[in-house]
N, C-alpha and C. Protein backbone atom coordinates (compact mmCIF):
# COMPACT_ATOMS: atom_id res chain seq x y z
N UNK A 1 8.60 -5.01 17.09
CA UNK A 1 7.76 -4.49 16.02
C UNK A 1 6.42 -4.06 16.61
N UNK A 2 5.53 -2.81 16.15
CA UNK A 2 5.06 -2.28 16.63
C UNK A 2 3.47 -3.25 16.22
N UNK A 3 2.23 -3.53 16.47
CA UNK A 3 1.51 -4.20 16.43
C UNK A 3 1.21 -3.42 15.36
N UNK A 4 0.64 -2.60 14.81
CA UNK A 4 0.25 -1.92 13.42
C UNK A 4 0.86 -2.24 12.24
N UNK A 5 2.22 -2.76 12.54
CA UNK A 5 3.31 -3.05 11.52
C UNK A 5 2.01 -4.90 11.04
N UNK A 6 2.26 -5.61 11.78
CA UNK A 6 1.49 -6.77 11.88
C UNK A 6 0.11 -6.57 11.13
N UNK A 7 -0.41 -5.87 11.89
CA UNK A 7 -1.75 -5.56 11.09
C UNK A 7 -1.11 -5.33 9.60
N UNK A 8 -0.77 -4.05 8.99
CA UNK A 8 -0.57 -3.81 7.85
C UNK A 8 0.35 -5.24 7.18
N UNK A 9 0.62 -6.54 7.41
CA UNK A 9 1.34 -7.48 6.96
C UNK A 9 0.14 -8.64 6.38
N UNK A 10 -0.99 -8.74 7.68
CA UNK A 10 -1.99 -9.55 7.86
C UNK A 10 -2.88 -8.46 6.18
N UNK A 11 -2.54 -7.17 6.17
CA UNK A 11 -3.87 -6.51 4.90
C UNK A 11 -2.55 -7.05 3.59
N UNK A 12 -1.35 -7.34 3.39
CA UNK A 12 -0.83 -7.41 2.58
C UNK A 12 -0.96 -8.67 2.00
N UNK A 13 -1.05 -9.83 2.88
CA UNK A 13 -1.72 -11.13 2.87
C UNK A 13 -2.98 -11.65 1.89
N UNK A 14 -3.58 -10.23 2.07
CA UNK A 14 -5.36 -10.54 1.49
C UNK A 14 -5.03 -9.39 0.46
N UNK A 15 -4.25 -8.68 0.21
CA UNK A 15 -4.22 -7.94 -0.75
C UNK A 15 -3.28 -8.69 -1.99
N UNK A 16 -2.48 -9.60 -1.90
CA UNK A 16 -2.33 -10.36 -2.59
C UNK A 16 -3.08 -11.79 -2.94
N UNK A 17 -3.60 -11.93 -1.96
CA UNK A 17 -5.44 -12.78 -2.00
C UNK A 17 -6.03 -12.56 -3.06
N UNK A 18 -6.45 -11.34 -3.28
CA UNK A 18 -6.99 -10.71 -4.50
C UNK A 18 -6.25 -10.44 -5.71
N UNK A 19 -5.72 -9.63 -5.66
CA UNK A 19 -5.03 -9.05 -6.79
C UNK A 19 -3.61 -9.70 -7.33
N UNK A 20 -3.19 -10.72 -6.79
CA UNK A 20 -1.68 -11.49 -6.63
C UNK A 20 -0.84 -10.69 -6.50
N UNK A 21 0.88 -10.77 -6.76
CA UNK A 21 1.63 -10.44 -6.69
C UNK A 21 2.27 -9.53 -7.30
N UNK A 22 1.36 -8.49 -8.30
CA UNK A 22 1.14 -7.55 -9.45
C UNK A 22 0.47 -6.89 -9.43
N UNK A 23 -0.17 -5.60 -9.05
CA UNK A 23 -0.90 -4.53 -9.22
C UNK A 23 -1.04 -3.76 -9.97
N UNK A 24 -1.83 -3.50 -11.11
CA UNK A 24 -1.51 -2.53 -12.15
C UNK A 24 -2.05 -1.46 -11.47
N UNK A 25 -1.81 -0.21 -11.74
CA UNK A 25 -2.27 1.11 -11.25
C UNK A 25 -2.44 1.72 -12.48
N UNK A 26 -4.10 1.83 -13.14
CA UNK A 26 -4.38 2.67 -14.19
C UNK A 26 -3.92 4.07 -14.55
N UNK A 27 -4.13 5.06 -13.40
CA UNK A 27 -3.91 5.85 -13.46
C UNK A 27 -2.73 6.54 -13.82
N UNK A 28 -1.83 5.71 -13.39
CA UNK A 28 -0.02 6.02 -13.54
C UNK A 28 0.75 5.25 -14.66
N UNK A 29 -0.33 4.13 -14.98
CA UNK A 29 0.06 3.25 -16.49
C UNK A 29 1.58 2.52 -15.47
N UNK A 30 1.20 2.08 -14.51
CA UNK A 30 2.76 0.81 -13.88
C UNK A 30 2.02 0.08 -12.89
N UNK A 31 3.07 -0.65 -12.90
CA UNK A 31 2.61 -1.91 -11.56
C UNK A 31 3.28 -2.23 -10.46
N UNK A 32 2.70 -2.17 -9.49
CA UNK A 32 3.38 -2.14 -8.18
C UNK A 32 3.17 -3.58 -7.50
N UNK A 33 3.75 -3.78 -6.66
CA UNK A 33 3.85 -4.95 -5.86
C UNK A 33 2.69 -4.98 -4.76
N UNK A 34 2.40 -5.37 -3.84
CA UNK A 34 1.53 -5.07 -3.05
C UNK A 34 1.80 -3.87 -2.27
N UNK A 35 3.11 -3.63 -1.35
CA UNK A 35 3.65 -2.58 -0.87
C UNK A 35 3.85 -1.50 -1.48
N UNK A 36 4.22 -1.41 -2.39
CA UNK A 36 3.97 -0.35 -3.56
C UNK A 36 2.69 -0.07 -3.38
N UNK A 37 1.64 -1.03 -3.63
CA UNK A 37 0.10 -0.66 -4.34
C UNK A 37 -0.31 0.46 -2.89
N UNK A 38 -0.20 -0.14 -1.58
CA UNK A 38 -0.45 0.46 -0.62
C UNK A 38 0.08 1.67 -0.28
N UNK A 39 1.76 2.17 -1.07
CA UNK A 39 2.35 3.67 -0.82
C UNK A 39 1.44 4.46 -2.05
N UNK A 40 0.77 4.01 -3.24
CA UNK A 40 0.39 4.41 -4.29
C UNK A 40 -0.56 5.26 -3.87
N UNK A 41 -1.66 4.42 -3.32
CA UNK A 41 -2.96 3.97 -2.74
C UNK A 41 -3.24 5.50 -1.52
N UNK A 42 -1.75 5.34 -0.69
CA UNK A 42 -2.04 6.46 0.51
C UNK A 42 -1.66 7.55 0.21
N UNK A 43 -0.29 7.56 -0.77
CA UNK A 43 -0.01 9.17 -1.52
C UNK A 43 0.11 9.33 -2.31
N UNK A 44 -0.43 8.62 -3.12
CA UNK A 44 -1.02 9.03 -5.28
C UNK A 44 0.59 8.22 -5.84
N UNK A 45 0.07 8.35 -7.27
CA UNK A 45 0.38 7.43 -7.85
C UNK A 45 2.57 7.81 -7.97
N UNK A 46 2.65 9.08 -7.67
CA UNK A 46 3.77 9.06 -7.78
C UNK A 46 4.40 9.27 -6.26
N UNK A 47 3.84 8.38 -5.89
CA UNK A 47 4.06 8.14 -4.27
C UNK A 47 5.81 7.82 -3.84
N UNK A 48 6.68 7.76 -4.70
CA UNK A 48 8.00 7.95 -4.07
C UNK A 48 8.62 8.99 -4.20
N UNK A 49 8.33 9.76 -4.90
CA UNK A 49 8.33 11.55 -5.04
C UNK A 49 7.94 12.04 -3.47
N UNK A 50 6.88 11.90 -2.92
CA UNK A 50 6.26 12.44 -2.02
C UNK A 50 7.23 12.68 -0.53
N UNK A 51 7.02 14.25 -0.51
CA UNK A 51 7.88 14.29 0.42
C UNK A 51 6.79 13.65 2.36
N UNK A 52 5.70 13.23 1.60
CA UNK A 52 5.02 13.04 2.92
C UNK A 52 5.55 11.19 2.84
N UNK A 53 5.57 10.36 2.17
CA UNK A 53 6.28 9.30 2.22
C UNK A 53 7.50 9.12 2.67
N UNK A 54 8.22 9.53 1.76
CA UNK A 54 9.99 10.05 2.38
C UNK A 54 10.00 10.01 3.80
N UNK A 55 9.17 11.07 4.45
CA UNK A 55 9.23 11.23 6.21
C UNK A 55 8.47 9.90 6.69
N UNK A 56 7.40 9.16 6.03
CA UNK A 56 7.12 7.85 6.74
C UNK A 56 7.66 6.32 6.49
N UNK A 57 8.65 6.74 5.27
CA UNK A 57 10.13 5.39 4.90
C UNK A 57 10.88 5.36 6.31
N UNK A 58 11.17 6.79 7.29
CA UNK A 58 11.87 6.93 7.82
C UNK A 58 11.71 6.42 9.34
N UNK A 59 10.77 6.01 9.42
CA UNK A 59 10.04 6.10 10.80
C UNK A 59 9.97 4.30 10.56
N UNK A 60 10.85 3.73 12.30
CA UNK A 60 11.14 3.04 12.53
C UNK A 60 10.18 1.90 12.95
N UNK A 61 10.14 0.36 12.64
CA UNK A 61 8.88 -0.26 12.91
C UNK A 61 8.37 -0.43 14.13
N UNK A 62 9.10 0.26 15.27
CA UNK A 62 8.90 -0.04 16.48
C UNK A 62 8.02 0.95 16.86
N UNK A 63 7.40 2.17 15.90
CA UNK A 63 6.72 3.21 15.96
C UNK A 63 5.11 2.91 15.57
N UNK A 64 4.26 3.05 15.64
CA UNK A 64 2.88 2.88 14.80
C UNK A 64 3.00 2.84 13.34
N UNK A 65 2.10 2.46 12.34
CA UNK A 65 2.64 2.51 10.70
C UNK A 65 2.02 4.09 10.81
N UNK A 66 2.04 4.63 10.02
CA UNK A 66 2.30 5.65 9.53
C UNK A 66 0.82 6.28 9.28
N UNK A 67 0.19 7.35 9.55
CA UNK A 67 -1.40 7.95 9.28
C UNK A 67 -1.69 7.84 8.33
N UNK A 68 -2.25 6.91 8.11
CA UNK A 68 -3.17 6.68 6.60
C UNK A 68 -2.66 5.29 5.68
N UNK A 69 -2.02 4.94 6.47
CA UNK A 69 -1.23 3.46 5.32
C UNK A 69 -2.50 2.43 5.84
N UNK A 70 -2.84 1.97 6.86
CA UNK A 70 -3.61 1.31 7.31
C UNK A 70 -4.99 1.30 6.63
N UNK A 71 -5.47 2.42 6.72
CA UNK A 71 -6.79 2.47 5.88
C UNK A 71 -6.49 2.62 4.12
N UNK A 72 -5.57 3.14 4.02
CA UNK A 72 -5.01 2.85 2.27
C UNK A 72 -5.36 1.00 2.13
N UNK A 73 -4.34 0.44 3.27
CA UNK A 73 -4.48 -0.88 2.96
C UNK A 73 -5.67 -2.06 2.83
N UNK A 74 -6.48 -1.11 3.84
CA UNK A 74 -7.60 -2.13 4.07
C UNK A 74 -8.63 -1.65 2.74
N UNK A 75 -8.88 -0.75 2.03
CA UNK A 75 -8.99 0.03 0.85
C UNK A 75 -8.62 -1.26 -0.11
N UNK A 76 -7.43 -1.70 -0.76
CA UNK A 76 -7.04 -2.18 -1.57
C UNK A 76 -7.61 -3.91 -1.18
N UNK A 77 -7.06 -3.94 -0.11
CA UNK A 77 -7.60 -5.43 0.46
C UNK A 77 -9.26 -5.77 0.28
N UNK A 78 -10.23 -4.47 0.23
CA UNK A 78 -11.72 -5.08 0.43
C UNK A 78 -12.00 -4.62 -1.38
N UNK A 79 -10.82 -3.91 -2.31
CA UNK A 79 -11.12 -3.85 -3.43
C UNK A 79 -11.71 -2.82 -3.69
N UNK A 80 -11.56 -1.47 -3.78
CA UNK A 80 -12.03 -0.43 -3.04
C UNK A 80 -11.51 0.67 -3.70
N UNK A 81 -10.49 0.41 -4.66
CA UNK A 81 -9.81 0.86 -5.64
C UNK A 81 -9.88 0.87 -6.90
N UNK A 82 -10.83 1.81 -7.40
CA UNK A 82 -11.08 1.91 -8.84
C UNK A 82 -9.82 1.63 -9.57
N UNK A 83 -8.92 2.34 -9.81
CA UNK A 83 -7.08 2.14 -10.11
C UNK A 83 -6.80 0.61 -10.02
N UNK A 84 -6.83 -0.03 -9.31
CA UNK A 84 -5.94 -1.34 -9.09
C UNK A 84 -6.50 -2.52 -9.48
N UNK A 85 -5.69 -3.82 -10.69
CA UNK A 85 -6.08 -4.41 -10.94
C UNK A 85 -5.27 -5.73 -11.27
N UNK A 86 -5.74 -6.46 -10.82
CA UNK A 86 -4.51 -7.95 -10.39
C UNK A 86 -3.75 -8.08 -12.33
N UNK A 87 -2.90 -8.45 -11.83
CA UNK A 87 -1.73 -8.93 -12.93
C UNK A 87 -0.77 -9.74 -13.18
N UNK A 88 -1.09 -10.44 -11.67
CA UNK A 88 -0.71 -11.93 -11.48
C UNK A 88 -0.21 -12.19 -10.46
């Protein structure tokens, strides 16, 4: 596993720190999990549509995480997200 993978595990840690195990996302009226909150977070709210997601589902953990998930994450983790709001 690629050390970035780790990092982004260690922001999922503190992103459920905060917000628990429930993320509401105002904007889209649903709630995502933490991993969710972070695909939301890096390519909008209908982030499994996205054909720029799709190509970074695909990409193996032995690779770097993906341009922009990292700072999406650390975003949600320092609370940084108007949109997101714990739900348990």
């Amino acid at each position: 596993m690629h050390q970035t993978w780790r990092e982004l595990n260690r922001l999922l840690d503190q992103i459920i720190a905060r917000y628990g195990g429930v993320i509401y996302d105002s904007r889209a009226h649903k709630s995502w999990d933490p991993g969710q909150a972070v695909c939301a977070e890096c390519y909008g709210p209908d982030w499994s549509d996205s054909l720029e997601w799709q190509e970074a589902n695909r990409q193996p953990d032995t690779e770097p995480v993906p341009e922009g998930v990292l700072d999406a994450g650390r975003r949600l983790a320092n609370g940084e997200c108007e949109w997101a709001e714990g739900g348990g």
